[in-house]
C-alpha atoms as a PDB file:
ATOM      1  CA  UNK A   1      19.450  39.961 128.483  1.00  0.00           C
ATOM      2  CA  UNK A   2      21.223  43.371 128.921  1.00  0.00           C
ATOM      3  CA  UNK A   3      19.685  45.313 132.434  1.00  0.00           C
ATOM      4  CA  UNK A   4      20.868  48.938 133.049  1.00  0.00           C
ATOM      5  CA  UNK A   5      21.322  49.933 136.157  1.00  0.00           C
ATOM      6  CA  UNK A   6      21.604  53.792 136.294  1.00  0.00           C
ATOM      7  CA  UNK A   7      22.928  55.473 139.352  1.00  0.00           C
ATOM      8  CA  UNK A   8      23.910  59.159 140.429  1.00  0.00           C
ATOM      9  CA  UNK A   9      26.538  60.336 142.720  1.00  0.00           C
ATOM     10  CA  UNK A  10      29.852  63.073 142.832  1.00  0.00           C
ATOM     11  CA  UNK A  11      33.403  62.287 142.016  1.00  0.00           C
ATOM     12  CA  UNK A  12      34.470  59.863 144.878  1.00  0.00           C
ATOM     13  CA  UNK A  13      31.442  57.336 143.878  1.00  0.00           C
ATOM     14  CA  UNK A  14      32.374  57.074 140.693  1.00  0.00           C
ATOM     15  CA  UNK A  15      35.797  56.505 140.871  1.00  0.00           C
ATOM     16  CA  UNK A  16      34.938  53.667 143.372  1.00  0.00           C
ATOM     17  CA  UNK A  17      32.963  52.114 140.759  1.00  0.00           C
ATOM     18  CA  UNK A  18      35.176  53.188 137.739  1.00  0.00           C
ATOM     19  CA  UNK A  19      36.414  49.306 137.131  1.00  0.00           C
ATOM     20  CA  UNK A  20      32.431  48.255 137.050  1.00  0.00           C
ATOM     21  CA  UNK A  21      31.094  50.677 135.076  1.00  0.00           C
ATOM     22  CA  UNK A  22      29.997  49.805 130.920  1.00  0.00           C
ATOM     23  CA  UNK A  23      29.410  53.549 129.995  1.00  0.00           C
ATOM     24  CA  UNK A  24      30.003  57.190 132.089  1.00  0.00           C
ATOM     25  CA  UNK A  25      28.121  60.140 131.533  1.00  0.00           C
ATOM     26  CA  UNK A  26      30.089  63.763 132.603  1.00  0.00           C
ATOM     27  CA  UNK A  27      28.038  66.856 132.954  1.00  0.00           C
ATOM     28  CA  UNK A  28      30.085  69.677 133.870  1.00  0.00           C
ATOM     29  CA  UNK A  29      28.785  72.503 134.291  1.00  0.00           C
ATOM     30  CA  UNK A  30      31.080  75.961 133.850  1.00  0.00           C
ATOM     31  CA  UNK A  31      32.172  77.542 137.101  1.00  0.00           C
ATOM     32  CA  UNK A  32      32.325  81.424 137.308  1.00  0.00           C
ATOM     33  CA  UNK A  33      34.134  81.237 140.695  1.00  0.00           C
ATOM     34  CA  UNK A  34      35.970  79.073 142.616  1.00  0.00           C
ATOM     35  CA  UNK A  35      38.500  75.909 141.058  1.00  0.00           C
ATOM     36  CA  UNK A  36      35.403  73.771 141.749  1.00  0.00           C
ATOM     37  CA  UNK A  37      35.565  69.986 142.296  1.00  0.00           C
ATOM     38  CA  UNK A  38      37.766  67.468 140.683  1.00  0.00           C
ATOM     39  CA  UNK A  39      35.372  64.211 138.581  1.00  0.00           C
ATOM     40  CA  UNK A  40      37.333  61.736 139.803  1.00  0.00           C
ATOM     41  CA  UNK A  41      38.612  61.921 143.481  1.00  0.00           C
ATOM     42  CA  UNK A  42      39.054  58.345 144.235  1.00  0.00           C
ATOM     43  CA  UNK A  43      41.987  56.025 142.426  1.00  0.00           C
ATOM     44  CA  UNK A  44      40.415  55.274 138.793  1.00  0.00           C
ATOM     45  CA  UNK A  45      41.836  53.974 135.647  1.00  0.00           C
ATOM     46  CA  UNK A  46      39.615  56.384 133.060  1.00  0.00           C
ATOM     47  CA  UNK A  47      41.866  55.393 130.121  1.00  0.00           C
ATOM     48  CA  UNK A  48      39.576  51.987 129.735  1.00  0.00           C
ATOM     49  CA  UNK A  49      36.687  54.198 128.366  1.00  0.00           C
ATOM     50  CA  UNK A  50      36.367  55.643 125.098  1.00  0.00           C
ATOM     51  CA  UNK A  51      34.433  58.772 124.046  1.00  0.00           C
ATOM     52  CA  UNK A  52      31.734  57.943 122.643  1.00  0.00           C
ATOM     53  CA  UNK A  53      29.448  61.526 122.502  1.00  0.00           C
ATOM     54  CA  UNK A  54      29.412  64.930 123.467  1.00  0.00           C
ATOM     55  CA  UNK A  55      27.026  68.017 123.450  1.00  0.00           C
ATOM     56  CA  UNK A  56      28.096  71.448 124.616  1.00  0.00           C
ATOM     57  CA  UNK A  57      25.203  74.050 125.328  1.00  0.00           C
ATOM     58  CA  UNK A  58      24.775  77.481 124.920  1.00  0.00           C
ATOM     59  CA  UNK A  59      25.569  78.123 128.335  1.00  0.00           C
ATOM     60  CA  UNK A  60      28.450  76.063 128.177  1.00  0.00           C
ATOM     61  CA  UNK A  61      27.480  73.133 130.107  1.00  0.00           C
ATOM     62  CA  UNK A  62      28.649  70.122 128.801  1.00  0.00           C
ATOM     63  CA  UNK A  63      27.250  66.487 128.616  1.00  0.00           C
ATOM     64  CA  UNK A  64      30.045  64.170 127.192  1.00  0.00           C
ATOM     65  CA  UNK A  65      29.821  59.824 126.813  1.00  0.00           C
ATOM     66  CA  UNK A  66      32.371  57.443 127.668  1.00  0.00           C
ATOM     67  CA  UNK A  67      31.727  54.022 126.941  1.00  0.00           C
ATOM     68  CA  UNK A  68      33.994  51.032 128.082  1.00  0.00           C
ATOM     69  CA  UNK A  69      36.394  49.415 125.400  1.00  0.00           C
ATOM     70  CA  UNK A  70      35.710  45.933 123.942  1.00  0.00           C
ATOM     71  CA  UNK A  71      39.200  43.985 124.905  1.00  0.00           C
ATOM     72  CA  UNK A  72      39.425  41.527 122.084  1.00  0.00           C
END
């Protein structure tokens, strides 16, 4: 039986859990000033996760789906 567990948090929890995760949702949202904060702040290893969706909205804000790779 597949559970999901969904949980919410900023760049430095989701690098911890980067090695756990089965799928990653991004929403970034434009920023009109400012550099703004980095996704990921704590060591990941992203390249395990492959795109899997991605919206953009008229006001630019993105929502973009990574889901883990099946290593066979």
């Amino acid at each position: 039986m597949r559970q999901t567990l969904w949980l919410r948090g900023g760049a430095d929890f989701a690098g911890q859990l980067m090695g756990e995760l089965n799928e990653l949702v991004l929403k970034h949202y434009p920023v009109v000033v400012g550099s703004g904060i980095p996704f990921f702040k704590a060591p990941c290893v992203p390249k395990v996760l492959t795109l899997t969706g991605s919206r953009v909205f008229n006001t630019g804000a993105t929502i973009t789906t990574y889901t883990k790779q099946n290593r066979t």
